[in-house]
Protein backbone atom coordinates (compact mmCIF):
# COMPACT_ATOMS: atom_id res chain seq x y z
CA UNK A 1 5.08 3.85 23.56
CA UNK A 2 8.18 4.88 24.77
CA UNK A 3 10.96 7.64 24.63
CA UNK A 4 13.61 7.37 22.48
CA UNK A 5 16.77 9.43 21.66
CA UNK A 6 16.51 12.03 18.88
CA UNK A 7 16.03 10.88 15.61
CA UNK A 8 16.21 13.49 13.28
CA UNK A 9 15.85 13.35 9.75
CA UNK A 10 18.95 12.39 8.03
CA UNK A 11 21.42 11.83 10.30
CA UNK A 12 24.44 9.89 8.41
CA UNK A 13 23.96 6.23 7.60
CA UNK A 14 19.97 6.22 8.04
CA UNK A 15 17.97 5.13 5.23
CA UNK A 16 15.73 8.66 5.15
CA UNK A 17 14.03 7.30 1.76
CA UNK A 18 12.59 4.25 3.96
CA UNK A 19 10.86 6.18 6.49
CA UNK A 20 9.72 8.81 3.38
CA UNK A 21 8.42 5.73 1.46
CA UNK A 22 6.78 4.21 4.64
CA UNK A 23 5.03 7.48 5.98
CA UNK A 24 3.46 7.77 2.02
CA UNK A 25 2.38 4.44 2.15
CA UNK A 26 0.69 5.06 5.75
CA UNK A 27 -0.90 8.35 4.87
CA UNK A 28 -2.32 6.63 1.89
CA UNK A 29 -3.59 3.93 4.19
CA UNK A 30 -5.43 6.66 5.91
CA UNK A 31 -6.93 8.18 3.17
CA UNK A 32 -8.61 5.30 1.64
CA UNK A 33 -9.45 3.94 4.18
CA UNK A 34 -11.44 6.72 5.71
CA UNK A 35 -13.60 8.57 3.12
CA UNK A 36 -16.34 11.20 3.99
CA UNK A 37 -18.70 8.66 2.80
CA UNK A 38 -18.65 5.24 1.79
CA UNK A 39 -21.52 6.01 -0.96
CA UNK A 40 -19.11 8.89 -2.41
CA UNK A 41 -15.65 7.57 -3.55
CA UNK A 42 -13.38 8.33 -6.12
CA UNK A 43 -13.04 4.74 -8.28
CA UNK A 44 -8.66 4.51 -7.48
CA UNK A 45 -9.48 5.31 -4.16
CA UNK A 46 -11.90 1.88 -3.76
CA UNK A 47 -10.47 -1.65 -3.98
CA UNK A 48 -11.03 -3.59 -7.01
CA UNK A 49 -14.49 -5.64 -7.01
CA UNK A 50 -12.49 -8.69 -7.53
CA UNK A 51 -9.78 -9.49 -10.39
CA UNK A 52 -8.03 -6.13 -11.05
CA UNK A 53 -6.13 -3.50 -9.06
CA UNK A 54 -6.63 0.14 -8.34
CA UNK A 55 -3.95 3.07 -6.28
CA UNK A 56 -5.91 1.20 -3.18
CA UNK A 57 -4.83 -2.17 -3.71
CA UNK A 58 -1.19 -1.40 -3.69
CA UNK A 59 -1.28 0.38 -0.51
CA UNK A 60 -1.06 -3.22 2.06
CA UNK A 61 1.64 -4.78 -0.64
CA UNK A 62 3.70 -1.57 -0.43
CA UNK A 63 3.45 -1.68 3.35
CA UNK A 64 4.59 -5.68 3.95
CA UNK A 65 7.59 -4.95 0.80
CA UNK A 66 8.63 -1.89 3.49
CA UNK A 67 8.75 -4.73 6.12
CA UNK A 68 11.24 -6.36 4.54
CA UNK A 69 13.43 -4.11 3.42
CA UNK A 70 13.81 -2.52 7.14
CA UNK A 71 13.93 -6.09 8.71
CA UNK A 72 17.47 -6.53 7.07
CA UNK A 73 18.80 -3.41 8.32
CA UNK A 74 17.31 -4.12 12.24
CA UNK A 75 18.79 -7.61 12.41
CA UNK A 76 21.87 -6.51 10.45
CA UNK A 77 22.78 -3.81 13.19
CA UNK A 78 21.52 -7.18 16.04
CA UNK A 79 24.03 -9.16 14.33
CA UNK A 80 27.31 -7.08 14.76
CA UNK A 81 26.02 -6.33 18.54
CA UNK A 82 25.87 -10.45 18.69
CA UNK A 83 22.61 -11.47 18.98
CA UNK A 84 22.34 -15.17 18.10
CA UNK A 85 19.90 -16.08 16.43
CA UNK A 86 17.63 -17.64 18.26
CA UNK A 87 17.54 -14.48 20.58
CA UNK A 88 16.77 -12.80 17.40
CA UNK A 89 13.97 -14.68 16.64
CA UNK A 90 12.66 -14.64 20.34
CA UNK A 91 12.62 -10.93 20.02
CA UNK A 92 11.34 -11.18 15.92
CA UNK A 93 8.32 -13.29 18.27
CA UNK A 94 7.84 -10.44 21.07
CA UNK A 95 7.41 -7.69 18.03
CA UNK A 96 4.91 -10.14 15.96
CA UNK A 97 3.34 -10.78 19.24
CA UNK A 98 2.61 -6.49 19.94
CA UNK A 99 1.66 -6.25 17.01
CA UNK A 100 -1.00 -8.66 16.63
CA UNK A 101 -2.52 -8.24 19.99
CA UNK A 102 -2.66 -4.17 18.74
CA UNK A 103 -4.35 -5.53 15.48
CA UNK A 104 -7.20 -7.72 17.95
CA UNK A 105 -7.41 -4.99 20.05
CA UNK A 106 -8.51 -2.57 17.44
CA UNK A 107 -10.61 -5.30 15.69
CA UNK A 108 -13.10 -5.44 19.23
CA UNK A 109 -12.90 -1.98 20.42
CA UNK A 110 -15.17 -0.83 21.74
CA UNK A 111 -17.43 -3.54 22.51
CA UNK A 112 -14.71 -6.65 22.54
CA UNK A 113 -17.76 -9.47 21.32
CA UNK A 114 -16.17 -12.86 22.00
CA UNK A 115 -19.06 -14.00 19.64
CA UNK A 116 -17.90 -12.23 16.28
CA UNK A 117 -14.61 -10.55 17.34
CA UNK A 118 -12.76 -10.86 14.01
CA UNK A 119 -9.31 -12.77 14.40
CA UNK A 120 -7.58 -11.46 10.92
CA UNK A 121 -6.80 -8.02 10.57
CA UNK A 122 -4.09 -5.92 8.88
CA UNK A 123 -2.22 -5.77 11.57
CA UNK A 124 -2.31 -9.67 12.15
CA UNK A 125 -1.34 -10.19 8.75
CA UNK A 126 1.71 -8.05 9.36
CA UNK A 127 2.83 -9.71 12.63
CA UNK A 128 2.42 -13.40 11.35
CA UNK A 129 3.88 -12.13 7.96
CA UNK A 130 7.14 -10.69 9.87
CA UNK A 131 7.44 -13.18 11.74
CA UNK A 132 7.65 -15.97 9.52
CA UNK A 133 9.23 -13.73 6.94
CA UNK A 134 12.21 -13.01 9.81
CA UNK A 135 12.81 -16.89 10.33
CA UNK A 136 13.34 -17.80 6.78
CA UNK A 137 15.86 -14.42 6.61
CA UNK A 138 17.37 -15.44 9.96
CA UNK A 139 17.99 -18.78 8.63
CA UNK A 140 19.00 -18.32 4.82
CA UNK A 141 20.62 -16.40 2.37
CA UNK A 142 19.46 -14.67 -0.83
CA UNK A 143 19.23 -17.76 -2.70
CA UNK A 144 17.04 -19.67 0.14
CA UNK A 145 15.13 -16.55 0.79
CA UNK A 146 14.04 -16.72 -3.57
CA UNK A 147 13.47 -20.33 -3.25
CA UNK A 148 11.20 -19.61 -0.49
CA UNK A 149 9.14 -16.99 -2.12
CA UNK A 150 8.79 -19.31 -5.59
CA UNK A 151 7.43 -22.30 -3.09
CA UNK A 152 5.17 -19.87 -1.28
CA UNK A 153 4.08 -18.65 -4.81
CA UNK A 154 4.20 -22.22 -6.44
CA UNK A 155 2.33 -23.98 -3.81
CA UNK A 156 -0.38 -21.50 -3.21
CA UNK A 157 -1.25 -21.48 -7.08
CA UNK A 158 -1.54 -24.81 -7.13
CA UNK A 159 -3.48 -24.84 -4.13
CA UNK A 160 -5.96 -22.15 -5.18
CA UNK A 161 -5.82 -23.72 -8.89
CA UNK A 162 -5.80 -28.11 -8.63
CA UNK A 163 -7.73 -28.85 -5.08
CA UNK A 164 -11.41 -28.92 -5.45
CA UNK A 165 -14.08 -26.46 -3.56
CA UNK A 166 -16.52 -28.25 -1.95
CA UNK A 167 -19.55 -27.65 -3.77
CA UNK A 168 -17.60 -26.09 -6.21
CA UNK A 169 -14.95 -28.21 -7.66
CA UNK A 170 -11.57 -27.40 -9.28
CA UNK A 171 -9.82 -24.21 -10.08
CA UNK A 172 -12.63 -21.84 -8.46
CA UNK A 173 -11.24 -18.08 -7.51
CA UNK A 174 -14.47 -16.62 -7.44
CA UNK A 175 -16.00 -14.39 -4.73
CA UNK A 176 -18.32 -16.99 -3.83
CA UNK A 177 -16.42 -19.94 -4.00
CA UNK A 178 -12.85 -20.59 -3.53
CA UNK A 179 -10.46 -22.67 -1.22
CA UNK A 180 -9.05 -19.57 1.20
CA UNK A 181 -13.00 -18.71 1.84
CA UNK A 182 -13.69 -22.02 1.84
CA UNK A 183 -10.70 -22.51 4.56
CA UNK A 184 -11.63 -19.44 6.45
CA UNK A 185 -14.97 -20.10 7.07
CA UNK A 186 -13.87 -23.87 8.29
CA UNK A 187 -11.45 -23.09 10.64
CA UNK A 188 -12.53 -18.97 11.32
CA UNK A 189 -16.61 -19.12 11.59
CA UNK A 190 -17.93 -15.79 12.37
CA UNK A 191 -14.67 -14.36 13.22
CA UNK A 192 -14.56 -13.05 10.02
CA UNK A 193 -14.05 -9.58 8.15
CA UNK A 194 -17.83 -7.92 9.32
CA UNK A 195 -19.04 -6.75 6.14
CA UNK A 196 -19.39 -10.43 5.17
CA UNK A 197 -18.61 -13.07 7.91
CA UNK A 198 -18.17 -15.32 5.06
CA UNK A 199 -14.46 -14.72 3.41
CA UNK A 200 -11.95 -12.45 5.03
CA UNK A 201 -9.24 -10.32 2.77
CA UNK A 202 -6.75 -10.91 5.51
CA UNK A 203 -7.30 -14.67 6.20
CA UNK A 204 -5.41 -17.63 6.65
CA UNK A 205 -4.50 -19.48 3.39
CA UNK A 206 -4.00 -15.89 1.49
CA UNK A 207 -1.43 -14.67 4.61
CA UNK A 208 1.14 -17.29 2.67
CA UNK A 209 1.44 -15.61 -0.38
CA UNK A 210 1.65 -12.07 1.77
CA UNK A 211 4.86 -13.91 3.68
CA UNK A 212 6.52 -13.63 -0.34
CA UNK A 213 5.90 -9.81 -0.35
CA UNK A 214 8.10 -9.27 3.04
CA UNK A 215 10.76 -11.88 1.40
CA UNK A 216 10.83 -9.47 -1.67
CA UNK A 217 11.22 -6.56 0.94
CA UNK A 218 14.08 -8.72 1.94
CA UNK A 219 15.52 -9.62 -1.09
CA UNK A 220 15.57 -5.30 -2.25
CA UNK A 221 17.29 -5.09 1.68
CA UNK A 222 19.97 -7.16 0.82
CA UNK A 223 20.90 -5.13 -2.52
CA UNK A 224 20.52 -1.94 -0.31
CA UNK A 225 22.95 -3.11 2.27
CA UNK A 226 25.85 -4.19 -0.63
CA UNK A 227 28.65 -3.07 -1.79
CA UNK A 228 27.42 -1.74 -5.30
CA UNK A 229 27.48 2.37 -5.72
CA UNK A 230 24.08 4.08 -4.71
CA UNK A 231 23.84 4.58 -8.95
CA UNK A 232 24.10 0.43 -9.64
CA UNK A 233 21.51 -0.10 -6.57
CA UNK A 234 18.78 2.29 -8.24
CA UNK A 235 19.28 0.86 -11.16
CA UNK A 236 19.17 -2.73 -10.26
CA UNK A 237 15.79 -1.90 -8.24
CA UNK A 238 14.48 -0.23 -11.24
CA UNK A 239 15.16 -3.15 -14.00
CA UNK A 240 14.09 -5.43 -10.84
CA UNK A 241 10.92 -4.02 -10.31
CA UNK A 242 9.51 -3.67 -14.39
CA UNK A 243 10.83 -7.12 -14.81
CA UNK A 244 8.95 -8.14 -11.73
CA UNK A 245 5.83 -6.13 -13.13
CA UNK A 246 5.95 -7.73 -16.25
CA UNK A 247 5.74 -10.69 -14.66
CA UNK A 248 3.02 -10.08 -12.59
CA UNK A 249 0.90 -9.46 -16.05
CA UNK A 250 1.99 -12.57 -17.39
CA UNK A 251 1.09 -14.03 -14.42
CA UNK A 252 -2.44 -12.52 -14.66
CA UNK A 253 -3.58 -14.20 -17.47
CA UNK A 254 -3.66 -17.70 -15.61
CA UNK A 255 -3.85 -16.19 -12.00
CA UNK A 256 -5.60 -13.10 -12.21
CA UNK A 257 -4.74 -10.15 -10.14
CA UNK A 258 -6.39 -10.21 -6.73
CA UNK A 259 -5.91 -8.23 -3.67
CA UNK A 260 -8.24 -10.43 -1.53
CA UNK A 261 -7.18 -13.71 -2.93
CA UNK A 262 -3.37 -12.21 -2.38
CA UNK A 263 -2.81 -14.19 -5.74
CA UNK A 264 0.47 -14.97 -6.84
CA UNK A 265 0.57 -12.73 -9.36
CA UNK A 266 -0.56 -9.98 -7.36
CA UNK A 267 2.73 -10.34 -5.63
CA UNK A 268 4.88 -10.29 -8.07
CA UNK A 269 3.06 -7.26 -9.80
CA UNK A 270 3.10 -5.13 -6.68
CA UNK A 271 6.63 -6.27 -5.51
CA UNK A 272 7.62 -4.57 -8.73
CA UNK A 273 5.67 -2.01 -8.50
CA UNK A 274 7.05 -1.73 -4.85
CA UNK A 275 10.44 -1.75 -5.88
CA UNK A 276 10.12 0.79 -8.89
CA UNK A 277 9.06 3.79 -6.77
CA UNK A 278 10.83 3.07 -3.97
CA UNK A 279 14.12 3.23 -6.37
CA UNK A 280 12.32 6.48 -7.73
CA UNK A 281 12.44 7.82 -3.86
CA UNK A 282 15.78 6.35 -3.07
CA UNK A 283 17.60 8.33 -5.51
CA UNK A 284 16.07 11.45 -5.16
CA UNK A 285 16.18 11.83 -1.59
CA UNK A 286 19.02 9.17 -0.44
CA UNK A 287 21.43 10.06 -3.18
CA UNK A 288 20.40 13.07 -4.66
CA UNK A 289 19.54 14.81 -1.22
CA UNK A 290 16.48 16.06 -2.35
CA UNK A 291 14.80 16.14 1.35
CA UNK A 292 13.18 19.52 1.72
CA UNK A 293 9.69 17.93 0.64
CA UNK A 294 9.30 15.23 1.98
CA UNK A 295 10.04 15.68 5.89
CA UNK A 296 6.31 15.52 6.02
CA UNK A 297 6.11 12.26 4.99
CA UNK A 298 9.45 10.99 6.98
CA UNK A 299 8.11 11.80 10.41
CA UNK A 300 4.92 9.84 9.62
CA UNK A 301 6.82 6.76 8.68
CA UNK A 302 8.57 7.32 12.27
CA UNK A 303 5.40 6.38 13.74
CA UNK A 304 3.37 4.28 11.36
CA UNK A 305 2.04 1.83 12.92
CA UNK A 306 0.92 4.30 15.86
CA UNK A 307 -0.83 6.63 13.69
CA UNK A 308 -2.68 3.42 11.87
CA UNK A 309 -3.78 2.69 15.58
CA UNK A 310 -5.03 6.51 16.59
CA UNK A 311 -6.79 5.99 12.98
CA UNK A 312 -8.76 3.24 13.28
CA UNK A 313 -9.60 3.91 17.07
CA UNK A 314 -10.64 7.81 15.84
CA UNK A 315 -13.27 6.55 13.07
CA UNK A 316 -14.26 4.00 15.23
CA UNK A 317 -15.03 6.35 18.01
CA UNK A 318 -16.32 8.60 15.56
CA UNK A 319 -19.22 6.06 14.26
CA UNK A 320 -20.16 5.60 17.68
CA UNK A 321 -20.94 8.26 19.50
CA UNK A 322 -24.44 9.65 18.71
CA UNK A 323 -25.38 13.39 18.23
CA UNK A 324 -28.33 15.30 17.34
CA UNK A 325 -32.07 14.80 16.72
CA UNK A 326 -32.84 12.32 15.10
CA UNK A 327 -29.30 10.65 16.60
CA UNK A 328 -26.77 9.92 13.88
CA UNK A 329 -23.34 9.54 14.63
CA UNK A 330 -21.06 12.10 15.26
CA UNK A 331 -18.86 11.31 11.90
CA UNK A 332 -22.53 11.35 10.02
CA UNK A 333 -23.07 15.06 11.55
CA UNK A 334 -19.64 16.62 10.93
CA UNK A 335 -19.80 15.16 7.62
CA UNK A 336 -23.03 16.36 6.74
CA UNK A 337 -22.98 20.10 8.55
CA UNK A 338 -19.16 20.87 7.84
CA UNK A 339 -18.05 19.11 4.24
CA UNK A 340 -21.14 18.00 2.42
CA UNK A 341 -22.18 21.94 2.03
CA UNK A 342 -18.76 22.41 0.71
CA UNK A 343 -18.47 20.68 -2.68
CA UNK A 344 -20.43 17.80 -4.45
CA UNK A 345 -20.41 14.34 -2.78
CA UNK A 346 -17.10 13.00 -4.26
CA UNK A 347 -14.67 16.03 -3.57
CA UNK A 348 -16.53 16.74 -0.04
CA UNK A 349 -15.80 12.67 0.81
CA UNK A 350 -12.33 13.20 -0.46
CA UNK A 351 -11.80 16.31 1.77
CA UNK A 352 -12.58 14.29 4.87
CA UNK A 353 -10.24 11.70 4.13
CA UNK A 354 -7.27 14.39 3.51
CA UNK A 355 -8.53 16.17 6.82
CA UNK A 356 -8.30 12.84 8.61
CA UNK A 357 -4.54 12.30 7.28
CA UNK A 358 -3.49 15.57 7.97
CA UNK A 359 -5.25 15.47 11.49
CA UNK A 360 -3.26 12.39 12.06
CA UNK A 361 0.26 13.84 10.49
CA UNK A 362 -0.38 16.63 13.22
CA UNK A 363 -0.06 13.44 16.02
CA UNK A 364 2.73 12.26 14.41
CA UNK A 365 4.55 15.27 14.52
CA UNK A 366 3.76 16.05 18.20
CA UNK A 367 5.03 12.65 19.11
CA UNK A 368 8.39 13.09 17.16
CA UNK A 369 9.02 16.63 18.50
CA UNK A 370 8.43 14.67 22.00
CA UNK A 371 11.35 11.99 20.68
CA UNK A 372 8.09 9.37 21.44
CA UNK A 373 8.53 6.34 18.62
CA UNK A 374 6.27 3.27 18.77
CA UNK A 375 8.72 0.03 18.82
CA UNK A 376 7.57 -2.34 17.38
């Protein structure tokens, strides 16, 4: 953490609609990912079993597209300062680097268990995925940058699709047998996602298909940053995105839709998706100045990857430390004295997880009146 100069919201030449569409995505992040009670959750606000997609599922996607699109503005303004490029990347690798040391750091706390401490992470993902993601925009233009994201695509379907599963065979994509569990449990063992030390949503052969959905980030920076009018740029991101969804369902019916698997199709599907309401956002608050309502949601995209770090530290903390008799843990007893009494299971669960978000917006808003931003 460290002090920065003022950055208030809307000063001429930011990209307001970015941080808006970033601190949305973040808060959502929050919110599903820390209900009252796992046993009490509204269906959008769960992952999908498998094959399929719910609100949930496009919250990571929408997070890594965000990457993108603000990685061509940071090395456009490193560029006319004249960075070279391999300074750029050297700093791209510091950044990555931060970020997935945060990500292994929040994966062990409190106890740190060399014997299980889980190696992917969301924050891992998003280092590795920026990181490769800045090399190939470092080192090509649009065209290279789409011919990367079709091989990434490409390859990974036919790697998921033609190379047999051990005691499996070919074309397997099912929970219990597949070639990125398969891979993960070779290479990862038991430092694996710890509701199943088996597979890992985050793991290694899935993270290539995630490196597409920062190139599409890139790819919707690039049309940001031309010379079309604010009007053409909407609408190009709009037609983008539905032809990109369209795709995606296309897509589907050979590759199904998978958040864990990261399929192929789940890329293209959210990338639209991505790109529609961000278009939606950019016009209303970018062009249109519509920015009354949303300076909320702007100062917690100032900070996002600090308030995911307070979050997951919080609940952690939370789970651990033991109240009452018989003991249960303190997030058990709030839970249970303060919103269970308060409405049936679903809507008390729910009003924990908006209570943690705005708890967290409240930290983010003390560290922007304090001019404190988390580079990273």
């Amino acid at each position: 953490m460290r002090s920065a100069t003022a950055n208030p919201i809307g000063p001429a030449g930011r990209l307001v609609s970015l941080d808006v569409f970033r601190g949305a995505t973040i808060a959502s992040m929050i919110l599903v990912n820390n209900p009252g009670s796992w046993d009490a959750v509204y269906p959008p606000l769960r992952h999908s079993a498998w094959h399929g997609w719910t609100f949930t599922d496009m919250v990571f996607p929408f997070f890594l597209w965000i990457v993108g699109v603000a990685m061509t503005f940071s090395f456009a303004k490193r560029v006319e300062r004249g960075d070279d490029r391999m300074r750029l990347l050297l700093h791209t690798a510091r950044r990555a680097a931060f970020i997935f040391g945060l990500g292994l750091v929040l994966n062990g706390f409190p106890h740190f268990d060399l014997a299980t401490w889980r190696i992917p992470g969301v924050l891992q993902r998003i280092a590795v995925c920026y990181l490769i993601g800045a090399a190939i925009f470092v080192c090509t233009k649009w065209r290279g940058q789409l011919i990367w994201i079709v091989g990434l695509l490409a390859g990974y379907w036919m790697l998921m699709t033609l190379v047999p599963v051990p005691g499996a065979g070919v074309g397997w994509i099912e929970k219990d047998a597949n070639l990125a569990k398969y891979v993960d449990g070779l290479v990862l063992g038991h430092h694996m996602w710890g509701q199943t030390r088996t597979w890992d949503p985050e793991g290694l052969l899935s993270t290539l298909p995630a490196i597409a959905t920062v190139l599409f980030g890139a790819l919707a920076g690039g049309l940001l940053r031309s010379a079309l009018t604010a009007a053409e740029k909407t609408a190009w991101m709009f037609f983008g995105g539905n032809v990109l969804v369209f795709g995606g369902l296309v897509m589907n019916v050979w590759f199904p839709i998978n958040k864990n698997l990261w399929t192929s199709s789940y890329v293209v599907f959210m990338a639209g998706l991505a790109s529609i309401v961000f278009a939606c956002c950019y016009w209303l608050v970018d062009v249109k100045g519509h920015r009354g309502w949303c300076r909320p949601f702007a100062i917690y995209g100032m900070n996002a990857i600090a308030v995911y770090v307070l979050a997951g530290a919080l609940e952690t903390m939370l789970d651990m430390i033991h109240v009452g008799t018989p003991p249960e843990s303190l997030h058990g007893f709030l839970y249970d004295h303060l919103f269970a009494p308060l409405a049936g299971p679903l809507n008390a669960s729910l009003l924990w997880a908006v209570c943690c978000v705005l708890l967290l917006y409240a930290v983010a808003y003390g560290l922007y009146r304090r001019k404190w931003f988390l580079k990273v």
